[in-house]
PDB file of N, CA and C in Angstrom:
ATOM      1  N   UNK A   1      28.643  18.548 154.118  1.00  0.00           N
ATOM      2  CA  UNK A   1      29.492  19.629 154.566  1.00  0.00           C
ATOM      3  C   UNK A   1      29.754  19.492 156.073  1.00  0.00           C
ATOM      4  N   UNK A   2      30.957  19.185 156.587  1.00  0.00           N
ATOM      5  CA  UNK A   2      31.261  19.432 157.711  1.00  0.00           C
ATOM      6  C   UNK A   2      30.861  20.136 158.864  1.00  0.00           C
ATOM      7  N   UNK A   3      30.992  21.402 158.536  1.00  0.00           N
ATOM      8  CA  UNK A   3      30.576  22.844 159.191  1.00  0.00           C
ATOM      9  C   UNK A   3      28.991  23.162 159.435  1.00  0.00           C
ATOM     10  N   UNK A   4      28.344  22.500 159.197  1.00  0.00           N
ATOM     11  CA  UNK A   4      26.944  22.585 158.581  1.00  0.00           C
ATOM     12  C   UNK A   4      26.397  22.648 160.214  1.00  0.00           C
ATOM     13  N   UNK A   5      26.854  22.339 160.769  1.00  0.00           N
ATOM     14  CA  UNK A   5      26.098  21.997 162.378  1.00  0.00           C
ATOM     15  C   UNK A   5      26.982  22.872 163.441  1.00  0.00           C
ATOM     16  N   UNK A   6      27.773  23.483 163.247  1.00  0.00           N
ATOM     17  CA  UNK A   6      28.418  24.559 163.498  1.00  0.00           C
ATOM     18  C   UNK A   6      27.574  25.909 164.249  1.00  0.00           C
ATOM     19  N   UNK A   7      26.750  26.620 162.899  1.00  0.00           N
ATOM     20  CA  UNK A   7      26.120  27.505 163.600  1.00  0.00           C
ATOM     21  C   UNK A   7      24.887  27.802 164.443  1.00  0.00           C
ATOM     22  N   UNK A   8      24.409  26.389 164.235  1.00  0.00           N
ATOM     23  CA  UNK A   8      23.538  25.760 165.705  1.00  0.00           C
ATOM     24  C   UNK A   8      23.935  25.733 166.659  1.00  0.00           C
ATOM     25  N   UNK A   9      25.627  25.272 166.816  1.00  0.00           N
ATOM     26  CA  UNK A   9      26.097  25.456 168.328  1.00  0.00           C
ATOM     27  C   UNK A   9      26.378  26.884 168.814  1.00  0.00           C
ATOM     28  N   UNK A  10      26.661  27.762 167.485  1.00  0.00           N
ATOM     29  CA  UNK A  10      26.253  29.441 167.865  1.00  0.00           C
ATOM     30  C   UNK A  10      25.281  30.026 168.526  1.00  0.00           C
ATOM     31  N   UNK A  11      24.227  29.614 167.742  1.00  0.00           N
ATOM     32  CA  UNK A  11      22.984  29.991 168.648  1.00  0.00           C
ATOM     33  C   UNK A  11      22.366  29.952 169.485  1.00  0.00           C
ATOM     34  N   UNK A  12      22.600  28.580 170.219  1.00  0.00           N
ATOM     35  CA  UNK A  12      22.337  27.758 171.155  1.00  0.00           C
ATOM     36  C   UNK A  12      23.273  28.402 172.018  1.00  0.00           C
ATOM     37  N   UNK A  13      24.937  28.945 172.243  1.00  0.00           N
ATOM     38  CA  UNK A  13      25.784  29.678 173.466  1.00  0.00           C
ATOM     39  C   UNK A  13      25.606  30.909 173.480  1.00  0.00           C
ATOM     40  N   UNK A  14      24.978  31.755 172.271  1.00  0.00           N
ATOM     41  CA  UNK A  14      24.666  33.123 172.162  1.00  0.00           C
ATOM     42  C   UNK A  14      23.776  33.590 173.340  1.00  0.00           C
ATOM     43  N   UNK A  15      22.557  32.877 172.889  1.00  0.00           N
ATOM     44  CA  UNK A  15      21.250  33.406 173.392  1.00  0.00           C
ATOM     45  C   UNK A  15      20.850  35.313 173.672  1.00  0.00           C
ATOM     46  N   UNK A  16      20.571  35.260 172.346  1.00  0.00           N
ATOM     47  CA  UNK A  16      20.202  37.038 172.211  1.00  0.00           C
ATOM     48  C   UNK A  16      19.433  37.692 173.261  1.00  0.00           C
ATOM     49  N   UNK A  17      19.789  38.270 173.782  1.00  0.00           N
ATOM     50  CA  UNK A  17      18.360  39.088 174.708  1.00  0.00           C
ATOM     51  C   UNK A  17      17.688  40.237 174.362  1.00  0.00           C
ATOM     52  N   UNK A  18      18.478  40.958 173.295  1.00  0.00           N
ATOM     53  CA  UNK A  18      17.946  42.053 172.712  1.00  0.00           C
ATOM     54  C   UNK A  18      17.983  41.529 170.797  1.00  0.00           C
ATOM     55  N   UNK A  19      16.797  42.709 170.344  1.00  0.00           N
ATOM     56  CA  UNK A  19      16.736  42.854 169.256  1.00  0.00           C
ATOM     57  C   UNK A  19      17.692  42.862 168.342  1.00  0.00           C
ATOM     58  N   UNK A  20      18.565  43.685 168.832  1.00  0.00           N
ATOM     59  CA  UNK A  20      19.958  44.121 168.227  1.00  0.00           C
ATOM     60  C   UNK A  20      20.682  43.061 167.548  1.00  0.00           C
ATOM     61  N   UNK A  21      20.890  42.069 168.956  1.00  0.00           N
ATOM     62  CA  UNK A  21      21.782  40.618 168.881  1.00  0.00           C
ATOM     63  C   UNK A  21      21.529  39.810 168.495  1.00  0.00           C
ATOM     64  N   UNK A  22      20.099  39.773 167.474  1.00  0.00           N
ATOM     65  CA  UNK A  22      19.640  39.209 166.348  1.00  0.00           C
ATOM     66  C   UNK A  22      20.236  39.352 165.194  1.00  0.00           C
ATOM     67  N   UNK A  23      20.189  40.898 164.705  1.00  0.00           N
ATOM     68  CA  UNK A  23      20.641  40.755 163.445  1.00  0.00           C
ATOM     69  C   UNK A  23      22.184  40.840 163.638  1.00  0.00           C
ATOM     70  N   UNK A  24      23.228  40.861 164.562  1.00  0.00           N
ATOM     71  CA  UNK A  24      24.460  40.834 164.813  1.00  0.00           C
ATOM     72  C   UNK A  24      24.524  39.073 164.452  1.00  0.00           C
ATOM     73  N   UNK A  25      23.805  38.431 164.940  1.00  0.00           N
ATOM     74  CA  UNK A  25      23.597  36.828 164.833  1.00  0.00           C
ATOM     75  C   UNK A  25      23.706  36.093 163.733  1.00  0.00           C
ATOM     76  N   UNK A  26      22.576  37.010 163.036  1.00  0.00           N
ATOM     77  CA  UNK A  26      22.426  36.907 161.324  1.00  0.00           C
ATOM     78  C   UNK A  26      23.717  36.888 160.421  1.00  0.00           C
ATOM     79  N   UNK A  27      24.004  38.250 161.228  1.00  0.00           N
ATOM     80  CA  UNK A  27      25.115  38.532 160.464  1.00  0.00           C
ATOM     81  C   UNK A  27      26.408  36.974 160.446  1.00  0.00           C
ATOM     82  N   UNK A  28      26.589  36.844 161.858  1.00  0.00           N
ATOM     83  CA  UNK A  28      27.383  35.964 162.006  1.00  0.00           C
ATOM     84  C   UNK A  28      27.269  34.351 160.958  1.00  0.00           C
ATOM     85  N   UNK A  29      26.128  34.010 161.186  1.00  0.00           N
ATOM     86  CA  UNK A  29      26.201  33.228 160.281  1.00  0.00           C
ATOM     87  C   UNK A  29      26.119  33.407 159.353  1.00  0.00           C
ATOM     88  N   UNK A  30      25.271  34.336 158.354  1.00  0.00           N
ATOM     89  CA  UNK A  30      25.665  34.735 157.225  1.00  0.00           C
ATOM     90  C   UNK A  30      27.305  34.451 156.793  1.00  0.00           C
ATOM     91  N   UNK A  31      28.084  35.123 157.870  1.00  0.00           N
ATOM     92  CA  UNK A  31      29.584  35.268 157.326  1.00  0.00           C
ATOM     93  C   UNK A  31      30.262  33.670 157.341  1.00  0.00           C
ATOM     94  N   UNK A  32      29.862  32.664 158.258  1.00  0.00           N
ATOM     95  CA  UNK A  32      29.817  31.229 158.584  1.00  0.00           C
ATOM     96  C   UNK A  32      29.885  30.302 156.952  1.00  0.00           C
ATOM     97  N   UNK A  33      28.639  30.935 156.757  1.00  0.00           N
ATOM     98  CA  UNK A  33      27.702  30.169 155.559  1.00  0.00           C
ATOM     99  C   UNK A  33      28.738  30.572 154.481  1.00  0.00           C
ATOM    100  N   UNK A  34      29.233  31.710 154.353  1.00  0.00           N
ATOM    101  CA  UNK A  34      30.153  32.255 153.407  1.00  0.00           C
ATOM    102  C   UNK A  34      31.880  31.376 153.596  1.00  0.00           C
ATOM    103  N   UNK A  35      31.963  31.055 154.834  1.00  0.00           N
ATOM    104  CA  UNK A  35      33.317  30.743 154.858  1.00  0.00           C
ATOM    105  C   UNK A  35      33.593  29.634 154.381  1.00  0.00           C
ATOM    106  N   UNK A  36      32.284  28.849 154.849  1.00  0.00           N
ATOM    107  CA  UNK A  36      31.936  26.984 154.787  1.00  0.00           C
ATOM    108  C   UNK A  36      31.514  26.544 152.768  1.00  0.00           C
ATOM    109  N   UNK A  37      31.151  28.052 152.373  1.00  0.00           N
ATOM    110  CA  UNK A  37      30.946  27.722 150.934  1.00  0.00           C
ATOM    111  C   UNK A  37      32.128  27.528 150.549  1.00  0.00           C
ATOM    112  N   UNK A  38      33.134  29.040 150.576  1.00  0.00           N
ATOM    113  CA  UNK A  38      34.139  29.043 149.978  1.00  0.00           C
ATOM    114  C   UNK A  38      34.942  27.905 150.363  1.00  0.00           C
ATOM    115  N   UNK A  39      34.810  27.171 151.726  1.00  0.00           N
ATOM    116  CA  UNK A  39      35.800  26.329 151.583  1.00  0.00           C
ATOM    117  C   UNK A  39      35.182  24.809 150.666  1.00  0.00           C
ATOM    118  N   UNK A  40      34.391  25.149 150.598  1.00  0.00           N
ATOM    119  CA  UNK A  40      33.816  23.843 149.644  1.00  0.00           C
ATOM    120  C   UNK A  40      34.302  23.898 148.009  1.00  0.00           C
ATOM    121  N   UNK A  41      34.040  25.094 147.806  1.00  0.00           N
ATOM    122  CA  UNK A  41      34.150  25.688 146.352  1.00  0.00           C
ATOM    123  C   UNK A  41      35.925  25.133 146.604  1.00  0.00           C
ATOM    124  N   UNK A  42      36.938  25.665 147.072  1.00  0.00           N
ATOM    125  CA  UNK A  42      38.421  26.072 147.111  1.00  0.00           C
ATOM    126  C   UNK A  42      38.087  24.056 146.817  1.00  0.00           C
ATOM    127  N   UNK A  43      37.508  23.833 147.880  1.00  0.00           N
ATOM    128  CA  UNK A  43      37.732  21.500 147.422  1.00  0.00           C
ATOM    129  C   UNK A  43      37.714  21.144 146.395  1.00  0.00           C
ATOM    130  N   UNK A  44      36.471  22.203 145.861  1.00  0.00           N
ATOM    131  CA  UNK A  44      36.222  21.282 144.624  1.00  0.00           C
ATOM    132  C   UNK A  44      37.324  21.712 142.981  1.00  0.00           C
ATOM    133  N   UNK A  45      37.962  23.314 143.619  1.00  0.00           N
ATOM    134  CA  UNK A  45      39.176  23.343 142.242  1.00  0.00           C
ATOM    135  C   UNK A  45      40.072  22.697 142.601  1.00  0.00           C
ATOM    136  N   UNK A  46      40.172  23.139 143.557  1.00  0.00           N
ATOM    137  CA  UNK A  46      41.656  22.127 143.581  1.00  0.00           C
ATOM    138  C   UNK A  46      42.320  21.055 143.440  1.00  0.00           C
ATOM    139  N   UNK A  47      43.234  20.681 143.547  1.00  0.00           N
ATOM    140  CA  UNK A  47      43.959  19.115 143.113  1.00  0.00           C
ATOM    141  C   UNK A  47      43.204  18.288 143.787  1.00  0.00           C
ATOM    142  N   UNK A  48      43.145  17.062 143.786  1.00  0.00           N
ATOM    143  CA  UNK A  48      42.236  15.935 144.974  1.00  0.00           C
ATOM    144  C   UNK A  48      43.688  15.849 145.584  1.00  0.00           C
ATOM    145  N   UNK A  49      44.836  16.167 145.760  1.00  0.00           N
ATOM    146  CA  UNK A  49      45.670  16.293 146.712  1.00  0.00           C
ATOM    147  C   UNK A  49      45.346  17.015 148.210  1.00  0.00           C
ATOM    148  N   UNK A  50      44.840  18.013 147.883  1.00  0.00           N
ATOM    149  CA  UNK A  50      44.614  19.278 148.732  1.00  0.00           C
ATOM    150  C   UNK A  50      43.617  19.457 149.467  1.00  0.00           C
ATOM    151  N   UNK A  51      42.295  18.005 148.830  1.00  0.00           N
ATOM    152  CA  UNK A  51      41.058  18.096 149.314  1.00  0.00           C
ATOM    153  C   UNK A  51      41.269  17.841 150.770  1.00  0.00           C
ATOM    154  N   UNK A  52      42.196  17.092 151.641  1.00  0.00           N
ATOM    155  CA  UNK A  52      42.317  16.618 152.826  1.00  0.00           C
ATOM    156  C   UNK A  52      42.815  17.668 153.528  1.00  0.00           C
ATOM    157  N   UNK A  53      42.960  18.824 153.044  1.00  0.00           N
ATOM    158  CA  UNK A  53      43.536  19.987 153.992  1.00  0.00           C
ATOM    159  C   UNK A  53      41.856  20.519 154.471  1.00  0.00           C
ATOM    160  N   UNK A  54      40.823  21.037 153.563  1.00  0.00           N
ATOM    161  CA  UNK A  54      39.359  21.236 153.931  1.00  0.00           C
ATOM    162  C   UNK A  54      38.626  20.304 154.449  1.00  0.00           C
ATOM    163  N   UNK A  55      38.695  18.904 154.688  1.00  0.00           N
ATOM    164  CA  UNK A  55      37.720  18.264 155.892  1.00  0.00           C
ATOM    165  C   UNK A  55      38.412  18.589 157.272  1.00  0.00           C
ATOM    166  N   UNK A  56      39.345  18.876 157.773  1.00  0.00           N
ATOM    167  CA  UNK A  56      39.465  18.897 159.168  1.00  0.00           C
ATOM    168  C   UNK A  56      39.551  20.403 159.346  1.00  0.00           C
ATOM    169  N   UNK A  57      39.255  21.054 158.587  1.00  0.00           N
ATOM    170  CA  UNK A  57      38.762  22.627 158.832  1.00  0.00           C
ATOM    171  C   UNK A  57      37.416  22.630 159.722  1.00  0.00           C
TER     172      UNK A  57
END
């Protein structure tokens, strides 16, 4: 998966200082992890035409 190394570079420019901006963090990748599935899932129905539109995502 492409994206996979992505929300390491999140965390690493974030740098939380409070409690709070943890689970705001979480959240973020949570929603990451969700985008990077679906775009895997959308590769794998689709035509092998279309697959080259999701690697340079």
């Amino acid at each position: 998966m492409p994206n996979a190394r992505y929300p390491l570079q999140v965390y690493k420019g974030l740098k939380p200082s409070k409690e709070r901006d943890w689970s705001s963090l979480l959240t973020l990748h949570f929603l990451l992890s969700l985008y990077t599935l679906s775009l895997y899932l959308f590769s794998q129905l689709s035509p092998r035409t279309d697959t080259n539109l999701t690697v340079g995502a």
